[in-house]
N, C-alpha and C. Protein backbone atom coordinates (compact mmCIF):
# COMPACT_ATOMS: atom_id res chain seq x y z
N UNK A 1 14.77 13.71 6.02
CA UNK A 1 13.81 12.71 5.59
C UNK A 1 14.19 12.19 4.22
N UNK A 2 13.74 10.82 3.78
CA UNK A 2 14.23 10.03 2.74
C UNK A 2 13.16 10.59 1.76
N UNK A 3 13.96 10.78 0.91
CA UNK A 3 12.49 10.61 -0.32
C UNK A 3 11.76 9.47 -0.53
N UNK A 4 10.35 10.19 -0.70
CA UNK A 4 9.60 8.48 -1.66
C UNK A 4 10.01 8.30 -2.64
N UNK A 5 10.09 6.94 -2.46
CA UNK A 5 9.63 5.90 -4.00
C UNK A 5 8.68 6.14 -4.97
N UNK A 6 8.83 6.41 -6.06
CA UNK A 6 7.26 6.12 -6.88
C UNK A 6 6.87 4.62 -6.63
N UNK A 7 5.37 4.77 -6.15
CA UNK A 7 4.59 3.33 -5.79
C UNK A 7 3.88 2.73 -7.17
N UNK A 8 3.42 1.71 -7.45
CA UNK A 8 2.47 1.47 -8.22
C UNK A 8 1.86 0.23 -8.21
N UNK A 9 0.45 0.31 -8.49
CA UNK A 9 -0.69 -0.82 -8.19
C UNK A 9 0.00 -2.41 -8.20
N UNK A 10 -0.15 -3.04 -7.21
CA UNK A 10 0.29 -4.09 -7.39
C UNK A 10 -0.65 -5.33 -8.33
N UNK A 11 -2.10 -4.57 -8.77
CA UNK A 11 -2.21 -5.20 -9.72
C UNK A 11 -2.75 -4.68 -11.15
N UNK A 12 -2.76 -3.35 -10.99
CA UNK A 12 -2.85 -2.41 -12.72
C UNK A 12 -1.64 -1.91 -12.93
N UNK A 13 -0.64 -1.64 -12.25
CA UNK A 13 0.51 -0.85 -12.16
C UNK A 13 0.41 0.23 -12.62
N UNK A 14 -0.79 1.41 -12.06
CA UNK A 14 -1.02 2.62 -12.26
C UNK A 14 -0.29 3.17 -11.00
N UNK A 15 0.37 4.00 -11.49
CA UNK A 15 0.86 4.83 -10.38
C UNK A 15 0.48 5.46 -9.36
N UNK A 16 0.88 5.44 -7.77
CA UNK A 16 -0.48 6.20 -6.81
C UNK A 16 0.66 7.21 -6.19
N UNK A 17 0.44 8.29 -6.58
CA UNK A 17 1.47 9.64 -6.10
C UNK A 17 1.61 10.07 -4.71
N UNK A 18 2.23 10.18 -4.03
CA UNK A 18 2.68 10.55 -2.81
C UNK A 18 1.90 12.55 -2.58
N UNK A 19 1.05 12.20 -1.89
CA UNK A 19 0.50 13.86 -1.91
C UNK A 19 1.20 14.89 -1.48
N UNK A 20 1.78 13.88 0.28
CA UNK A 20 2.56 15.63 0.76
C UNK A 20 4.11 14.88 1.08
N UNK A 21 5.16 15.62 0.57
CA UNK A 21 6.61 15.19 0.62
C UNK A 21 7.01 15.11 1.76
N UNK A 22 7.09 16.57 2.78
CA UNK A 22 8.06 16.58 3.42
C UNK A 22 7.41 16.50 5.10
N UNK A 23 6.52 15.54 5.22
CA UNK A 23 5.68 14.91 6.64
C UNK A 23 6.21 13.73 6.65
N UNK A 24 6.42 13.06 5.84
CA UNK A 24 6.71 11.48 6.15
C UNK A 24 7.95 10.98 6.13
N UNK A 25 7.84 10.02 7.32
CA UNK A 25 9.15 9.08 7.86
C UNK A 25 9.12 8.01 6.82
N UNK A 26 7.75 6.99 7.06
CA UNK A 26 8.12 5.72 6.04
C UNK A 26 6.73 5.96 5.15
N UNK A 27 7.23 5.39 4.32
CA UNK A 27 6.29 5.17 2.79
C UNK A 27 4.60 4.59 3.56
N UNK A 28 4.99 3.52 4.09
CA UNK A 28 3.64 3.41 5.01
C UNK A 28 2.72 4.21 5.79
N UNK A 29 3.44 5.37 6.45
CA UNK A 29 2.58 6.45 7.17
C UNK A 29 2.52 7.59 5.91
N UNK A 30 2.92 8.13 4.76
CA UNK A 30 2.88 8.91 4.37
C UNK A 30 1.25 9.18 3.84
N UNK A 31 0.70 10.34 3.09
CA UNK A 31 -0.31 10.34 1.93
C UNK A 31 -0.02 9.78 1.00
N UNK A 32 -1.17 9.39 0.42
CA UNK A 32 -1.00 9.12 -1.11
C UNK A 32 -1.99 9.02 -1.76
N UNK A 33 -2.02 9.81 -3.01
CA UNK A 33 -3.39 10.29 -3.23
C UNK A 33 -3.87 8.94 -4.82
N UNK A 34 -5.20 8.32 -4.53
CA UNK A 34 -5.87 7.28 -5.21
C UNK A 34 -5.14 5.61 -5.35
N UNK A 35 -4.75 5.89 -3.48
CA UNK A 35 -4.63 4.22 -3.33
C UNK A 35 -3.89 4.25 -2.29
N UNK A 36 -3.90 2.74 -1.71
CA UNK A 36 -2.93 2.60 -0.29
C UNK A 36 -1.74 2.32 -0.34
N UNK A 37 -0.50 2.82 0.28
CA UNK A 37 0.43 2.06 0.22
C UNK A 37 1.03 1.71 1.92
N UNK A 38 1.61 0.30 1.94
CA UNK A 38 1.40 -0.37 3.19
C UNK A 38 2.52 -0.85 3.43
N UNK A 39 3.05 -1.69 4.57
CA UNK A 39 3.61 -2.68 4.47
C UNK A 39 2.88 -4.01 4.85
N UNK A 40 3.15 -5.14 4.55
CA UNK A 40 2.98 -6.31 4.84
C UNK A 40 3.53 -7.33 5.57
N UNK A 41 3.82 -8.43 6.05
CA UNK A 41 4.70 -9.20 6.69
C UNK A 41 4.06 -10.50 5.97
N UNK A 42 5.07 -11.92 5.41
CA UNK A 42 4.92 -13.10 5.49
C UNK A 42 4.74 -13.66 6.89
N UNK A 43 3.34 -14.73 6.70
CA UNK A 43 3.26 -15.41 8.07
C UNK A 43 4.12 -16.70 7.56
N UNK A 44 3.79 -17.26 8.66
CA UNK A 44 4.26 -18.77 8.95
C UNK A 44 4.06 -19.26 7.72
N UNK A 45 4.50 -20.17 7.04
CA UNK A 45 3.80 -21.15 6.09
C UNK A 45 4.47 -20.41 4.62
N UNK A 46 4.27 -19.07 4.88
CA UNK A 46 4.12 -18.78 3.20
C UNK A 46 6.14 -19.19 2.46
N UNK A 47 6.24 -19.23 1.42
CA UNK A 47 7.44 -19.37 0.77
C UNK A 47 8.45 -17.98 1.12
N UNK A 48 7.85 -17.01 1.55
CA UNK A 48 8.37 -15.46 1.88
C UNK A 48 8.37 -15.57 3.61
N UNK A 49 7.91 -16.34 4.43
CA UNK A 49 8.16 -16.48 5.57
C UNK A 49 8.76 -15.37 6.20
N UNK A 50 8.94 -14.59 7.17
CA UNK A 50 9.44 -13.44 7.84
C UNK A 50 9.87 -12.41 6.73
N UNK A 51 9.39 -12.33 5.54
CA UNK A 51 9.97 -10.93 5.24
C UNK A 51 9.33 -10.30 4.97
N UNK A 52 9.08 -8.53 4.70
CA UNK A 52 8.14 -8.29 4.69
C UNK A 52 8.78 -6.97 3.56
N UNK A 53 7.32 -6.52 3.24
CA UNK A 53 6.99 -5.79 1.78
C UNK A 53 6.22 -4.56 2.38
N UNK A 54 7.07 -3.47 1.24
CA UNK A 54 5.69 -2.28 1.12
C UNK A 54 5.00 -2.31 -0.73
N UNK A 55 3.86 -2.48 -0.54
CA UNK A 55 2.86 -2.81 -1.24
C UNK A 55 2.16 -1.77 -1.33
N UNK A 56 1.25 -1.71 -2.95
CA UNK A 56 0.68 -0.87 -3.37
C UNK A 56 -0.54 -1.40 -4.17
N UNK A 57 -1.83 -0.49 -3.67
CA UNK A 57 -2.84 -0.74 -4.37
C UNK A 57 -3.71 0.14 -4.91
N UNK A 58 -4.34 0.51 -6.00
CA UNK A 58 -4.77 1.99 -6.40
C UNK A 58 -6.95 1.64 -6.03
N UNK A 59 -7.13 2.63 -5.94
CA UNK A 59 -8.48 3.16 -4.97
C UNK A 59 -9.47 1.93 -6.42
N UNK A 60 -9.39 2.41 -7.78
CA UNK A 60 -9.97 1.59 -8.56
C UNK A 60 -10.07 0.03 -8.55
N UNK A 61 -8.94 -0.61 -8.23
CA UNK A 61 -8.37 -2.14 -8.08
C UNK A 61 -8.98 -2.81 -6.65
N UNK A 62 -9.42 -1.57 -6.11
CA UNK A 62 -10.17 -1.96 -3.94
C UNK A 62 -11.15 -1.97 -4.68
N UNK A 63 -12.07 -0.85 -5.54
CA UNK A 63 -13.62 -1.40 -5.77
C UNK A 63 -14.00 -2.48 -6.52
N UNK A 64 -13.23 -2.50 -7.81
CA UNK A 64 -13.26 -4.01 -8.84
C UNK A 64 -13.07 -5.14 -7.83
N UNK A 65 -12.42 -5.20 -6.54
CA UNK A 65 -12.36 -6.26 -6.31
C UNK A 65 -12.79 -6.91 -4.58
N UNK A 66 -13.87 -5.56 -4.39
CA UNK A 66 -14.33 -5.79 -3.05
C UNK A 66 -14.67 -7.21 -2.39
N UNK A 67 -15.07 -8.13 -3.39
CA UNK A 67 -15.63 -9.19 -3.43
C UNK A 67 -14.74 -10.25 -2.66
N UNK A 68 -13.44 -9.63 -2.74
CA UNK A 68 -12.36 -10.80 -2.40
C UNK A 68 -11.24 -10.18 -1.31
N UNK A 69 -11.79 -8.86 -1.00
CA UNK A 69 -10.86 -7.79 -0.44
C UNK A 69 -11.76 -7.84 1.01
N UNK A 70 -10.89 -8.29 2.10
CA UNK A 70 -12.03 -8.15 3.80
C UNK A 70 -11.88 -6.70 3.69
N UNK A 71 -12.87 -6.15 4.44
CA UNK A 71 -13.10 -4.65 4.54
C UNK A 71 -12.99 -5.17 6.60
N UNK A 72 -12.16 -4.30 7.17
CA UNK A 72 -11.97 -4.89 8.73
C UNK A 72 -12.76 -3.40 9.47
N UNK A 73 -12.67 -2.28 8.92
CA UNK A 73 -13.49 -1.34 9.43
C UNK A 73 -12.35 0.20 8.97
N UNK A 74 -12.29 1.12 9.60
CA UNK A 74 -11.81 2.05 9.83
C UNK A 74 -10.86 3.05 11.08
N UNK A 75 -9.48 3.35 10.98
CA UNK A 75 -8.57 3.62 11.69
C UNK A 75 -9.11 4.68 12.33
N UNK A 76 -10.32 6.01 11.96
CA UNK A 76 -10.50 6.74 12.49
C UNK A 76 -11.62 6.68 13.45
């Protein structure tokens, strides 16, 4: 297995630590403890068009900004 990356907030750039090392394939399925880290894809239209990103957001930066953040429900 690859090591993680250190992640960090894509908009405080606080760091969100990887909890457990040696379970995870990609940075996207792993833990990570006080924030999400994901990947993304460009749609149609955008200037990034087909490429896609792993992205990071820390648990503080989701509540400051619920307002503008869709909440779609829960995976479990």
């Amino acid at each position: 297995m690859k090591e993680i990356k250190k992640r960090f907030c894509i908009k405080c750039k606080k760091e969100i630590k990887p909890i457990e090392l040696k379970y995870h394939r990609k940075p996207e399925s792993a833990m990570w403890s006080d924030g999400i880290v994901d990947k993304i894809a460009a749609g149609y239209g955008s200037k990034f068009d087909c490429n896609m990103y792993i992205i990071a957001i820390c648990d503080t930066c989701i509540e400051e900004n619920k307002d503008i953040i869709e909440f779609v429900g829960t995976y479990m």
